[in-house]
Protein backbone atom coordinates (compact mmCIF):
# COMPACT_ATOMS: atom_id res chain seq x y z
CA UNK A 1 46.99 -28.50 51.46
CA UNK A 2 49.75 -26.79 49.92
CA UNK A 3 48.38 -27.42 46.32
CA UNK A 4 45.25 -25.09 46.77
CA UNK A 5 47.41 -22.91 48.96
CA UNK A 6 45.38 -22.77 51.76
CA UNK A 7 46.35 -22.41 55.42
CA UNK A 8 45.16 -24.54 58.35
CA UNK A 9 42.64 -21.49 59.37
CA UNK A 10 40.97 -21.69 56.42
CA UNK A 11 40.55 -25.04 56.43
CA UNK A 12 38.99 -24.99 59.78
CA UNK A 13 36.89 -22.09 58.63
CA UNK A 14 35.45 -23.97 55.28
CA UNK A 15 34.73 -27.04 57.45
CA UNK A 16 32.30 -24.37 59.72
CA UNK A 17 30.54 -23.05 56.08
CA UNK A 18 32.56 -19.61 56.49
CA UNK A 19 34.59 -18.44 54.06
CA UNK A 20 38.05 -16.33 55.18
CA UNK A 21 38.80 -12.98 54.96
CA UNK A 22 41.51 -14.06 52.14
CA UNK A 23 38.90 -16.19 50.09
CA UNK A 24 36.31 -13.44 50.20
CA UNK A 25 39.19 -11.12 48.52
CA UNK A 26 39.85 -13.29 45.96
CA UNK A 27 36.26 -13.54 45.52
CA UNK A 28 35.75 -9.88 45.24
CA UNK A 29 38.89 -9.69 42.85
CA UNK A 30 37.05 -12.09 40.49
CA UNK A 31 33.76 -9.94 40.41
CA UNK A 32 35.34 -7.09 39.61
CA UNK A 33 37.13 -8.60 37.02
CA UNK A 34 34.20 -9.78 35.42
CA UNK A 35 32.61 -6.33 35.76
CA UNK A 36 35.29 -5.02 34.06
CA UNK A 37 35.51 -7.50 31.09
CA UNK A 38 32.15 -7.12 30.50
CA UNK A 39 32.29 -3.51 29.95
CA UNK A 40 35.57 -4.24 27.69
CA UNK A 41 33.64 -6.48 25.63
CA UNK A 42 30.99 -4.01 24.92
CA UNK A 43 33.27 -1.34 23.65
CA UNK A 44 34.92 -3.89 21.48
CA UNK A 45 31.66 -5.52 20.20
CA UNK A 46 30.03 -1.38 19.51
CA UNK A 47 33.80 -1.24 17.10
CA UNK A 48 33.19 -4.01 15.19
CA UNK A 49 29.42 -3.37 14.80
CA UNK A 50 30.23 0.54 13.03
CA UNK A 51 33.19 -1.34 11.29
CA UNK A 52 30.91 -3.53 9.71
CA UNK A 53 28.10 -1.12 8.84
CA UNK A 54 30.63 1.17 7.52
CA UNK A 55 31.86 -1.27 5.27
CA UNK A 56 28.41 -2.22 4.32
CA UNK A 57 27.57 1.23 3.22
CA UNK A 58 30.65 1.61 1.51
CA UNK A 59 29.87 -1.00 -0.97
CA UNK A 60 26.36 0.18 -1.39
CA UNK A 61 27.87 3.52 -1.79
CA UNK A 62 30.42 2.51 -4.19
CA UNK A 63 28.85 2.86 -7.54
CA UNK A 64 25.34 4.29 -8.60
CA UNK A 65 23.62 0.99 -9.52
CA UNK A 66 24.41 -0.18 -5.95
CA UNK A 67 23.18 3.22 -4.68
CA UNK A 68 19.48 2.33 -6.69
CA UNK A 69 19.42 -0.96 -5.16
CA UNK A 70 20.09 0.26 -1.49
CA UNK A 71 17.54 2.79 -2.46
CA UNK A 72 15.14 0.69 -3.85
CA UNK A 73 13.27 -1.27 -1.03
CA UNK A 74 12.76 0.82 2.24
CA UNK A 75 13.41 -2.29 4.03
CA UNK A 76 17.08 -2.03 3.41
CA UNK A 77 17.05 1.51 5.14
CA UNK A 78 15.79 -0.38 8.25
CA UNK A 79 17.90 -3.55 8.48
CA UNK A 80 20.89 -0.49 9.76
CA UNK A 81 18.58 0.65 12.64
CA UNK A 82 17.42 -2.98 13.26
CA UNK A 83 21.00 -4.35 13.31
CA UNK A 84 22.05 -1.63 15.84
CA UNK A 85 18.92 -2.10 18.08
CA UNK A 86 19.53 -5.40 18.22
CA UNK A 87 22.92 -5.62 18.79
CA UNK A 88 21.99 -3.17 21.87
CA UNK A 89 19.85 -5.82 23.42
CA UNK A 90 21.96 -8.33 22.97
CA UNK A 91 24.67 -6.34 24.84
CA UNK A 92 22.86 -5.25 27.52
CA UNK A 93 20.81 -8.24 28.17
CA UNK A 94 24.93 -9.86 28.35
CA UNK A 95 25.82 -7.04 30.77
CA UNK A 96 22.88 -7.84 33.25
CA UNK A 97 23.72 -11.31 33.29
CA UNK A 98 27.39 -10.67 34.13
CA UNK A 99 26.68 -8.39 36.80
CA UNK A 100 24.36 -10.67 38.57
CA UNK A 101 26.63 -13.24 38.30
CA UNK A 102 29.48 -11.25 39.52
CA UNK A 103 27.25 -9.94 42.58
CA UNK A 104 26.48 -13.56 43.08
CA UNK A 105 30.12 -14.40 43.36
CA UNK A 106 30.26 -11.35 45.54
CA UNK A 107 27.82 -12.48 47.99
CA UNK A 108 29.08 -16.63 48.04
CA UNK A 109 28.23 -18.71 50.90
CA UNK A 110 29.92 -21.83 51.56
């Protein structure tokens, strides 16, 4: 008993399918901490997105040849927006998923 740390109460409690007061905190604790990641992963992920693109149009920037090339096809101007929109998506589509399973952690039933 002592190496999952729990007390005789709880015990007796998980062998009725209820879940303790303490267990439903740490529980809680853990949804909000992946809540919180999530949204910590997004703001990292949006950084390294513009980091990237900026270093893209740097180099397409750099000289004028490169310039005439990005120029060139319209279907390079649309690969930025595309990236972005699909990066956006991505994210969100990750953040939905993360807060349901969080809220599903939230709500556990033995």
């Amino acid at each position: 008993m002592n190496l999952f740390d729990f007390t005789e109460e709880e015990l007796k409690l998980n062998k009725r399918k209820q879940i303790s007061p303490r267990q439903r905190e740490w529980l809680n604790m853990t949804a909000h901490g992946i809540r919180s990641s999530s949204w910590t992963s997004v703001y990292v992920t949006v950084g390294f997105l513009f980091l990237g693109l900026c270093i893209i149009l740097t180099l397409y920037l750099q000289n004028e040849d490169s310039r005439a090339a990005l120029l060139a096809n319209p279907l390079n101007l649309l690969v930025f927006p595309a990236t972005i929109l699909a990066v956006a998506v991505i994210l969100t589509l990750s953040i939905l998923y993360m807060r349901r399973l969080a809220n599903h952690l939230a709500g556990a039933q033995v």
